[in-house]
C-alpha atoms as a PDB file:
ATOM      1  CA  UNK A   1     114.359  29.386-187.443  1.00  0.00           C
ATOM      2  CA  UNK A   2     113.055  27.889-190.706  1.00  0.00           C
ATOM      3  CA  UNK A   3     114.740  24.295-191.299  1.00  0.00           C
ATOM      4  CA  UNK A   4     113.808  21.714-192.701  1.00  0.00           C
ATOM      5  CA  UNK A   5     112.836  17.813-192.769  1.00  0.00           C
ATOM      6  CA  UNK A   6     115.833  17.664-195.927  1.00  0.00           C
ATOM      7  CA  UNK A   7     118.207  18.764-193.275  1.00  0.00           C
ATOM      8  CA  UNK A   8     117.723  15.070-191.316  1.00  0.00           C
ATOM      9  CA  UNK A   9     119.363  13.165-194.347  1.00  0.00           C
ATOM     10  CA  UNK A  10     121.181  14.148-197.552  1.00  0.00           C
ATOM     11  CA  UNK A  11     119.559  12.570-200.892  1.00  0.00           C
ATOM     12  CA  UNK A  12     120.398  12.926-204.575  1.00  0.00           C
ATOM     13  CA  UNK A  13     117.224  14.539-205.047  1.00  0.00           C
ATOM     14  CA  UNK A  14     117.821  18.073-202.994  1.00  0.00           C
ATOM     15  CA  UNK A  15     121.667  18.075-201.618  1.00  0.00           C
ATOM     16  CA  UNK A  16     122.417  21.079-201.607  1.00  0.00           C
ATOM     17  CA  UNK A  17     119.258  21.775-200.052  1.00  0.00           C
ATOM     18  CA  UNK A  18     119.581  19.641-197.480  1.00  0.00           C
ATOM     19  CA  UNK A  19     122.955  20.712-196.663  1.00  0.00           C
ATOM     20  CA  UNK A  20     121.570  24.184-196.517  1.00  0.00           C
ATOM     21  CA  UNK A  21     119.205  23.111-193.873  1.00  0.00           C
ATOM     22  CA  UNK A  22     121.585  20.934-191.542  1.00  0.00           C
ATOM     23  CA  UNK A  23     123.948  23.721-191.265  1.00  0.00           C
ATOM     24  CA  UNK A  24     120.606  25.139-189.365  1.00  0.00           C
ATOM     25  CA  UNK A  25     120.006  22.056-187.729  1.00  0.00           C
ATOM     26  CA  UNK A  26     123.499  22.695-186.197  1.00  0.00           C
ATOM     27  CA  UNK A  27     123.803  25.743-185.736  1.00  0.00           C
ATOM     28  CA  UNK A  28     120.451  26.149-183.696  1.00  0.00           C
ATOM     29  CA  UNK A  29     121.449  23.511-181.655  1.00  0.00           C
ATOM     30  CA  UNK A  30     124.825  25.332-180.672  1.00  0.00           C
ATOM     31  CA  UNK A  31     122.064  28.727-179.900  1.00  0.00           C
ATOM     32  CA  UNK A  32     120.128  26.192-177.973  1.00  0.00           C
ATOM     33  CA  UNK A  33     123.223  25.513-175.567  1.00  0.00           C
ATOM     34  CA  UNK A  34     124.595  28.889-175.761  1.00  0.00           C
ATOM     35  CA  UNK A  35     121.096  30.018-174.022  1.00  0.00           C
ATOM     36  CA  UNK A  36     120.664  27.165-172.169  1.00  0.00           C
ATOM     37  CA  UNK A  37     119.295  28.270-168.762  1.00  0.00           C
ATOM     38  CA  UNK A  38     118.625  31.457-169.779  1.00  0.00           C
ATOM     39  CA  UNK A  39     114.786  32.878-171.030  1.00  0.00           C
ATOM     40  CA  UNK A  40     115.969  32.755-174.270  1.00  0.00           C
ATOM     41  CA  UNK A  41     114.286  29.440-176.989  1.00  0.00           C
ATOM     42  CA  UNK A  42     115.178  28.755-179.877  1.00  0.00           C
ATOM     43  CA  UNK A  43     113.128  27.144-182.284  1.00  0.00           C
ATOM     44  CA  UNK A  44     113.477  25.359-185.262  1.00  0.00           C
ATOM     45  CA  UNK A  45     109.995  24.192-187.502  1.00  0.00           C
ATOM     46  CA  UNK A  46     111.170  21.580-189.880  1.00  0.00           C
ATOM     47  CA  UNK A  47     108.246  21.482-192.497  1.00  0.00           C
ATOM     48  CA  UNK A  48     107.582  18.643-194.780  1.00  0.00           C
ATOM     49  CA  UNK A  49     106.483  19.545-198.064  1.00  0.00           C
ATOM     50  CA  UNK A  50     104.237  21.982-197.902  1.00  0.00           C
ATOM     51  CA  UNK A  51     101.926  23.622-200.796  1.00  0.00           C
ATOM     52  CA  UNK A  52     104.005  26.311-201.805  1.00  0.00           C
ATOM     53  CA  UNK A  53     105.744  27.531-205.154  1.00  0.00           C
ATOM     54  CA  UNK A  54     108.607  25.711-204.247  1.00  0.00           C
ATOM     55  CA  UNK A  55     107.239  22.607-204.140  1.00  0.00           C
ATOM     56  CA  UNK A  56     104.997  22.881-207.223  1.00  0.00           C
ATOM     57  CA  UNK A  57     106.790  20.457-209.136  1.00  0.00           C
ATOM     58  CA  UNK A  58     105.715  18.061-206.461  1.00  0.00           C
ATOM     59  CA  UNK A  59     102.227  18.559-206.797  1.00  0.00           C
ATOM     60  CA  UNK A  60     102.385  18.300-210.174  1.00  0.00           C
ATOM     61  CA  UNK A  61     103.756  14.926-209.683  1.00  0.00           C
ATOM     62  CA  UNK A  62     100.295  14.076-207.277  1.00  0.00           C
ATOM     63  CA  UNK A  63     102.162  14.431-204.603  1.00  0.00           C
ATOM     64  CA  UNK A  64     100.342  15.199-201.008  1.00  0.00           C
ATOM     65  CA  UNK A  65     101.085  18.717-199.814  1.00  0.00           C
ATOM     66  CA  UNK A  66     100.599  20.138-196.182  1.00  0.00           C
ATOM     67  CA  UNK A  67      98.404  23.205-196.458  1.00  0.00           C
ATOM     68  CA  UNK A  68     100.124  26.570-195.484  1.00  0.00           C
ATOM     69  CA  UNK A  69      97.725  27.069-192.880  1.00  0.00           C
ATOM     70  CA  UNK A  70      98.306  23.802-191.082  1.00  0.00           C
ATOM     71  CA  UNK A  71     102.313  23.917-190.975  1.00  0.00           C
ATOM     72  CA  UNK A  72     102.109  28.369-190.020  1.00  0.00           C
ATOM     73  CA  UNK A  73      99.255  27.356-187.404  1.00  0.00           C
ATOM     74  CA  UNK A  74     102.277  24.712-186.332  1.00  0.00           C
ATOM     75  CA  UNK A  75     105.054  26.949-186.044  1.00  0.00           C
ATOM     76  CA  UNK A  76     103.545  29.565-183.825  1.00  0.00           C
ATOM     77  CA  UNK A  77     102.377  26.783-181.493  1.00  0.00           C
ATOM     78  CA  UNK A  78     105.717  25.562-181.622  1.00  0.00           C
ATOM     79  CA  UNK A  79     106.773  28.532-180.535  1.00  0.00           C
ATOM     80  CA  UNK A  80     104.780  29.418-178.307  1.00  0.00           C
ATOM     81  CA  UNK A  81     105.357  25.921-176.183  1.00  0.00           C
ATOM     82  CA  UNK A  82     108.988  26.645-176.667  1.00  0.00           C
ATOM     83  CA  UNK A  83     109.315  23.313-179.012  1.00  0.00           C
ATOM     84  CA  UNK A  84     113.217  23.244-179.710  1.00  0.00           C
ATOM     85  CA  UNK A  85     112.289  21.085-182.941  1.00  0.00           C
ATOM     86  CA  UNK A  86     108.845  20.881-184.761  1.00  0.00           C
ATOM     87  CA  UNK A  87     108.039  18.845-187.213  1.00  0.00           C
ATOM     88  CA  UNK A  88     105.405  19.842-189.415  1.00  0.00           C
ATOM     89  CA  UNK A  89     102.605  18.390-190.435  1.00  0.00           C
ATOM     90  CA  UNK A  90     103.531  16.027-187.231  1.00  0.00           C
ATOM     91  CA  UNK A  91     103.741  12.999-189.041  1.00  0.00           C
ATOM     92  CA  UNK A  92     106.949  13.868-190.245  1.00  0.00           C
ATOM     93  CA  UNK A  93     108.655  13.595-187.096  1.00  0.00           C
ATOM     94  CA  UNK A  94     107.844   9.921-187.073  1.00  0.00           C
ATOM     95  CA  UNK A  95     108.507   9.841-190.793  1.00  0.00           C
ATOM     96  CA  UNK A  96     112.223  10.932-190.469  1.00  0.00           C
ATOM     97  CA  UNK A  97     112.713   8.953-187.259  1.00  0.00           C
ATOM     98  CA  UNK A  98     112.473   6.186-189.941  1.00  0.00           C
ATOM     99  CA  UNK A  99     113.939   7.641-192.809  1.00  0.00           C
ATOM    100  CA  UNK A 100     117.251   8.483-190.598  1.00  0.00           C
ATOM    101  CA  UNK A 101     117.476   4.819-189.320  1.00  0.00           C
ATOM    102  CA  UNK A 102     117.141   3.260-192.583  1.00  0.00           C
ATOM    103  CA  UNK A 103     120.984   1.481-193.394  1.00  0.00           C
ATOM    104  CA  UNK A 104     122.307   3.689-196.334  1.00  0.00           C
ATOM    105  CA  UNK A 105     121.984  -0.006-198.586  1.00  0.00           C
ATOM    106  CA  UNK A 106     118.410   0.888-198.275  1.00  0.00           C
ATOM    107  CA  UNK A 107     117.647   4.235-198.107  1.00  0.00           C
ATOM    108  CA  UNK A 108     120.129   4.436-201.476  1.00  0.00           C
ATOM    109  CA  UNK A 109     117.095   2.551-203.380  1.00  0.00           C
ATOM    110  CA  UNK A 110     114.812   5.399-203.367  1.00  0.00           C
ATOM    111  CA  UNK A 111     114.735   8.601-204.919  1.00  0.00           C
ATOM    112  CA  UNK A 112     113.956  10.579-201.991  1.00  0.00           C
END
């Protein structure tokens, strides 16, 4: 499954997004412990922003985009190992780790 790192916490700038994508957080978790024990895996590859149309209006703000290549070359790894959740580029994993600790008081000051 396709989620993504906006599904880890909800911000002002993509909410409905992000709600979007932690209804897939959820819901693979339930398919992870509905198949739990059996040869079934489910995987979910949370990309950060990656160069694609969608995110265009990021990289026309300078921001850093993931290339394609990188984050598909991630995912099929991902699957292949069987990775219930990859982050991708990997960075992000330790990104978010931060990003969903962060007291609301503070992560309320950006504009995420």
């Amino acid at each position: 499954m396709i989620g993504s790192i906006a599904g880890d916490r909800g911000s002002r700038a993509n909410y409905v997004h992000g709600a979007s994508k932690a209804l897939i957080d959820r819901y693979s978790e339930g398919l992870r412990h509905l198949f739990a024990g059996s040869d079934v895996r489910i995987v979910i590859i949370k990309p950060g922003p990656t160069d694609t149309p969608m995110a265009s209006p990021y990289k026309a703000q300078g921001w850093r985009l993931a290339p394609v290549e990188e984050v598909a070359h991630g995912a099929v790894e991902a699957m292949r190992r069987g990775t219930p959740v990859a982050y991708l580029p990997r960075r992000w994993k330790f990104i978010m780790l931060v990003a969903r600790a962060l007291p609301d008081f503070l992560f309320n000051r950006n504009d995420f």
